[in-house]
PDB file of N, CA and C in Angstrom:
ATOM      1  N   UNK A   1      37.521  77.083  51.771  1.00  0.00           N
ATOM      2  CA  UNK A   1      36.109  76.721  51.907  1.00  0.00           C
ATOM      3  C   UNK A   1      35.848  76.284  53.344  1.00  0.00           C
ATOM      4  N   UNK A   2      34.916  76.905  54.167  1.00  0.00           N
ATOM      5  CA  UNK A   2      34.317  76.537  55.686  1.00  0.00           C
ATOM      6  C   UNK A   2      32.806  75.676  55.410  1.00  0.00           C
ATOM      7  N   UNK A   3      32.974  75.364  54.318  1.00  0.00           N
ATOM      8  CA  UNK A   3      31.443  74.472  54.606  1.00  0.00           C
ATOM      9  C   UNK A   3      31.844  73.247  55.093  1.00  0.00           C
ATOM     10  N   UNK A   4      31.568  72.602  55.922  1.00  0.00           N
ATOM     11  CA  UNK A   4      31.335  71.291  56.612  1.00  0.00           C
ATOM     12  C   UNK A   4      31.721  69.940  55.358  1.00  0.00           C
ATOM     13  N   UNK A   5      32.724  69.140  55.116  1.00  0.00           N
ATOM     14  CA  UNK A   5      32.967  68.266  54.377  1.00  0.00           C
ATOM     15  C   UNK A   5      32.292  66.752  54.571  1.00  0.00           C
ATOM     16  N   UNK A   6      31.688  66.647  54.004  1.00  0.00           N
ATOM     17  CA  UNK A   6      30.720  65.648  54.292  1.00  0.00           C
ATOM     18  C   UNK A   6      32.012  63.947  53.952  1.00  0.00           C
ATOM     19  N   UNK A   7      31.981  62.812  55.198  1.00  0.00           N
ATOM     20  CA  UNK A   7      32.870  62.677  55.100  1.00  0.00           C
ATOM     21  C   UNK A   7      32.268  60.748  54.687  1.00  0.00           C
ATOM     22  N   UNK A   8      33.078  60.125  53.910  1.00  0.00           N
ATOM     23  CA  UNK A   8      32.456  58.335  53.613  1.00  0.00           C
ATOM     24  C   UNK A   8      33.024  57.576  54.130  1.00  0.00           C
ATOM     25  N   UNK A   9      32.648  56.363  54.160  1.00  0.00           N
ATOM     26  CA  UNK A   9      33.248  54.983  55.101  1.00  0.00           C
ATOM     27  C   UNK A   9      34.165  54.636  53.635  1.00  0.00           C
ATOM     28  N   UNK A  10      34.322  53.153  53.939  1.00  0.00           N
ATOM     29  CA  UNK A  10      35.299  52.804  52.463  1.00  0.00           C
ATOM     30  C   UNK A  10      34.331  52.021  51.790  1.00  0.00           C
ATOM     31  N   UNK A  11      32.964  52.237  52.080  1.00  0.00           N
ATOM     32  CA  UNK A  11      31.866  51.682  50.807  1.00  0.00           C
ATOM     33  C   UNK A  11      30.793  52.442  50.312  1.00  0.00           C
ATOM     34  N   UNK A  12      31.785  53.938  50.609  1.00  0.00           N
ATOM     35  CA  UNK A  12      31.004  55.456  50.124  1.00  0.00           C
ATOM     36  C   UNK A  12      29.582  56.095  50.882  1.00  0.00           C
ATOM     37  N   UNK A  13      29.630  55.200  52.208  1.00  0.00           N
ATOM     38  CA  UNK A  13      28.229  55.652  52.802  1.00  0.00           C
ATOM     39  C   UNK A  13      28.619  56.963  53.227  1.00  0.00           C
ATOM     40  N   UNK A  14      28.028  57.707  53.249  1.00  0.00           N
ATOM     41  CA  UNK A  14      27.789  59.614  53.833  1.00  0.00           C
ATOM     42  C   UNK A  14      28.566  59.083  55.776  1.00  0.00           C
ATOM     43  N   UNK A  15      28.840  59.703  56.153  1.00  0.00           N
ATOM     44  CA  UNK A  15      28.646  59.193  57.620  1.00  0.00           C
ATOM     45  C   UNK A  15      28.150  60.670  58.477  1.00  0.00           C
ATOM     46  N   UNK A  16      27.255  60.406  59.466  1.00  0.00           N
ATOM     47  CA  UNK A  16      27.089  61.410  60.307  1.00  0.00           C
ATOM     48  C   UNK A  16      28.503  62.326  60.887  1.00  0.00           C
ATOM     49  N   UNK A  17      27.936  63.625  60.641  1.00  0.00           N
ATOM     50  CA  UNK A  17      29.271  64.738  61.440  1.00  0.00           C
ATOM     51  C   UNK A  17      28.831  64.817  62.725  1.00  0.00           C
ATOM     52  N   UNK A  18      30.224  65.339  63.053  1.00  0.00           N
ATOM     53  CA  UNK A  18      29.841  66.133  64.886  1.00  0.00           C
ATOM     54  C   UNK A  18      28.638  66.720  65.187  1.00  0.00           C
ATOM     55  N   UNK A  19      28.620  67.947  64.274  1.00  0.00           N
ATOM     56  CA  UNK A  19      27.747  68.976  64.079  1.00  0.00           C
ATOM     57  C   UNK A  19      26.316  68.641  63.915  1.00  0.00           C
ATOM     58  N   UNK A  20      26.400  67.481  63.596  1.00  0.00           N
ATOM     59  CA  UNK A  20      25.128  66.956  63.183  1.00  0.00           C
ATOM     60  C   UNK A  20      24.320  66.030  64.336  1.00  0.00           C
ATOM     61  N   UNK A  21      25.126  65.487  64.866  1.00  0.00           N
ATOM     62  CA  UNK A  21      25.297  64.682  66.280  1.00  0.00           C
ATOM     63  C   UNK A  21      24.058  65.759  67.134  1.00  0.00           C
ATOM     64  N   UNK A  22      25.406  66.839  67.400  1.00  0.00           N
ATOM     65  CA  UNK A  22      24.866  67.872  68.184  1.00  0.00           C
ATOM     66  C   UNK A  22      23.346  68.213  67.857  1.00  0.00           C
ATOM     67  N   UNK A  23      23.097  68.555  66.599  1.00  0.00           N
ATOM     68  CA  UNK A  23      22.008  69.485  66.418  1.00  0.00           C
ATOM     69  C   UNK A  23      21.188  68.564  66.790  1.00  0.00           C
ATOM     70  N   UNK A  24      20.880  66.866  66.559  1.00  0.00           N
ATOM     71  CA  UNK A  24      20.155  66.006  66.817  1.00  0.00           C
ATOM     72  C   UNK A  24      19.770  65.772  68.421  1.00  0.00           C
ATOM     73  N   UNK A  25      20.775  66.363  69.219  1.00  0.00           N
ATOM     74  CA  UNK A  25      20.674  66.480  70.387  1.00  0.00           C
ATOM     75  C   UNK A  25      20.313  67.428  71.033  1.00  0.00           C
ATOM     76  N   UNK A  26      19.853  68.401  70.168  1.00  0.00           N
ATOM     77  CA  UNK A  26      19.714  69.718  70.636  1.00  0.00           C
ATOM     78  C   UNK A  26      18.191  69.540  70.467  1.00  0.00           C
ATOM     79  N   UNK A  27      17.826  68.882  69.132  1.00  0.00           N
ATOM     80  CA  UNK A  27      16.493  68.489  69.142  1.00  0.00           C
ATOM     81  C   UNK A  27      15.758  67.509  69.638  1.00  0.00           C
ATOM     82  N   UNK A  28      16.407  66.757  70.073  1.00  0.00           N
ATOM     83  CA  UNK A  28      15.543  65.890  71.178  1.00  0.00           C
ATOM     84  C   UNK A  28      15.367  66.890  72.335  1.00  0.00           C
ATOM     85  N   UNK A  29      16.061  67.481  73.196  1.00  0.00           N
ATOM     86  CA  UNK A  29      16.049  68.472  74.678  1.00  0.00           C
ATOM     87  C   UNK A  29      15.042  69.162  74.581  1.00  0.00           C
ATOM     88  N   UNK A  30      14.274  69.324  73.283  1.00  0.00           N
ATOM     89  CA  UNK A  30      12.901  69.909  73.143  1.00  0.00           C
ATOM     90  C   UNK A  30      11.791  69.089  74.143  1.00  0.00           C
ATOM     91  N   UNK A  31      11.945  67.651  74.142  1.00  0.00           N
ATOM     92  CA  UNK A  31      10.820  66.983  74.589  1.00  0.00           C
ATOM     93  C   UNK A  31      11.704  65.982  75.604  1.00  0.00           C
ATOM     94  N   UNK A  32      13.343  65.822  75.871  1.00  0.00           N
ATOM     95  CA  UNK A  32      13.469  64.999  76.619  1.00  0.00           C
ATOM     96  C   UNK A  32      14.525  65.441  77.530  1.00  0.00           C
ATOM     97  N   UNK A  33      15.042  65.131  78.726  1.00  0.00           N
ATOM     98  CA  UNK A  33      15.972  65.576  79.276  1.00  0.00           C
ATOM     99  C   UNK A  33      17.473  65.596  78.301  1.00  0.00           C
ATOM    100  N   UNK A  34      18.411  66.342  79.211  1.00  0.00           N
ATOM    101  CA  UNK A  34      19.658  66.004  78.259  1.00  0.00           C
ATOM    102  C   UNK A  34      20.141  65.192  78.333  1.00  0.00           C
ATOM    103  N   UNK A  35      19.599  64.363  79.453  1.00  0.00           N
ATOM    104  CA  UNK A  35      20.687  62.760  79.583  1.00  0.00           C
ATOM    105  C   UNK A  35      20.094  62.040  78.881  1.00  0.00           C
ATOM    106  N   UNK A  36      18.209  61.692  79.145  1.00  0.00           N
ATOM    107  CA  UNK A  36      18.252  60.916  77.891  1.00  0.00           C
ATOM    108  C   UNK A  36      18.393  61.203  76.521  1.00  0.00           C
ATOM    109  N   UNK A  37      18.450  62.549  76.397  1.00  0.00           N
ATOM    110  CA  UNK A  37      18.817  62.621  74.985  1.00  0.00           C
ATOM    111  C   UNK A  37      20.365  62.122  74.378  1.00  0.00           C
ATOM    112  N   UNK A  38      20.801  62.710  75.321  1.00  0.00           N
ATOM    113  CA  UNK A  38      22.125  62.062  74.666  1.00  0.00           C
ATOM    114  C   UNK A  38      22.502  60.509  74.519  1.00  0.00           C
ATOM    115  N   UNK A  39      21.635  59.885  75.334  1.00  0.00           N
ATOM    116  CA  UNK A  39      21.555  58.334  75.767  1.00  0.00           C
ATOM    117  C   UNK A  39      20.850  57.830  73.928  1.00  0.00           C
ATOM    118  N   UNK A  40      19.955  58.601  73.920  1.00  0.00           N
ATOM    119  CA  UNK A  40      18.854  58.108  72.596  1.00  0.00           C
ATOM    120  C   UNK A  40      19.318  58.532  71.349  1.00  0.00           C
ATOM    121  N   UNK A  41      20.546  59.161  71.199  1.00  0.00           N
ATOM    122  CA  UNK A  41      21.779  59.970  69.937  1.00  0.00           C
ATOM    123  C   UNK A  41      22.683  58.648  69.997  1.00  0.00           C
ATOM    124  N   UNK A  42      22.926  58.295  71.068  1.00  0.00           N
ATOM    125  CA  UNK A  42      24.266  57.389  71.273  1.00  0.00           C
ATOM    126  C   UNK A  42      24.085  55.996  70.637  1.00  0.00           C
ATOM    127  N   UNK A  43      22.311  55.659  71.010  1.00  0.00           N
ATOM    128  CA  UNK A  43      22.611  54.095  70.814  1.00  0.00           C
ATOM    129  C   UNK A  43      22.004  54.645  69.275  1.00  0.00           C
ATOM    130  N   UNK A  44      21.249  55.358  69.193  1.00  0.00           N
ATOM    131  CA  UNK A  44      21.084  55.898  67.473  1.00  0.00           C
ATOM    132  C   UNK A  44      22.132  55.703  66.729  1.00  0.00           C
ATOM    133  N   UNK A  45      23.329  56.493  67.010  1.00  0.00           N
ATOM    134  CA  UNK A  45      24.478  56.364  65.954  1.00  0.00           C
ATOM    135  C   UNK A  45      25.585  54.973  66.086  1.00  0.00           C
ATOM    136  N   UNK A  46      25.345  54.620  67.603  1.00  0.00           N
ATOM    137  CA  UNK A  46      25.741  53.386  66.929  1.00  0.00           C
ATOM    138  C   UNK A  46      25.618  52.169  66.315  1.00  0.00           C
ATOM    139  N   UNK A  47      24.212  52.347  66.501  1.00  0.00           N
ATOM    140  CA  UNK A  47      23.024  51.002  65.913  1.00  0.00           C
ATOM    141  C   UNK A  47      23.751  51.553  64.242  1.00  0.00           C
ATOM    142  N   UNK A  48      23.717  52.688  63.900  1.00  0.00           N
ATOM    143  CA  UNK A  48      23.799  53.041  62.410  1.00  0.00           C
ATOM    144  C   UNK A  48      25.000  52.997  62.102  1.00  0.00           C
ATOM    145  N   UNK A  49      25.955  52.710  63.047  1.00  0.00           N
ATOM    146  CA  UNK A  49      27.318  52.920  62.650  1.00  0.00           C
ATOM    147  C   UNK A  49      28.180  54.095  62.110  1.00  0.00           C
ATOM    148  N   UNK A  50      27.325  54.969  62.357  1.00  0.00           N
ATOM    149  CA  UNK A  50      27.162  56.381  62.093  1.00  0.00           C
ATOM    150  C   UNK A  50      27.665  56.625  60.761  1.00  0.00           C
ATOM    151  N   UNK A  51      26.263  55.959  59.809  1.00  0.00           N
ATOM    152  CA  UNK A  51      26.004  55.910  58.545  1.00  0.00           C
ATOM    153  C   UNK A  51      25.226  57.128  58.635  1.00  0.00           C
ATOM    154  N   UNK A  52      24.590  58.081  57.538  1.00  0.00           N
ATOM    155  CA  UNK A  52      23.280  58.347  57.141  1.00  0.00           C
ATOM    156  C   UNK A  52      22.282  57.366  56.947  1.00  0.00           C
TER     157      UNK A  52
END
């Protein structure tokens, strides 16, 4: 199986993938540079702890 394994912390939260990272960054570059985008992904996932 190649589908993407969706992966949990140890209190079953979903956690964000790579892949997912990316695409979120791919969609900000629509409206923002790539630095701040990647700047505005970064403190995103870690404010969330890179929960869903």
């Amino acid at each position: 199986d190649t589908a993407a394994q969706q992966q949990t912390d140890i209190n079953g939260q979903i956690l964000v993938t790579y892949s997912e990272r990316e695409a979120l960054i791919q969609k900000l570059t629509t409206k923002w540079t790539l630095d701040l985008s990647k700047r505005i992904e970064m403190l995103s996932y870690t404010k969330s702890n890179g929960v869903k």
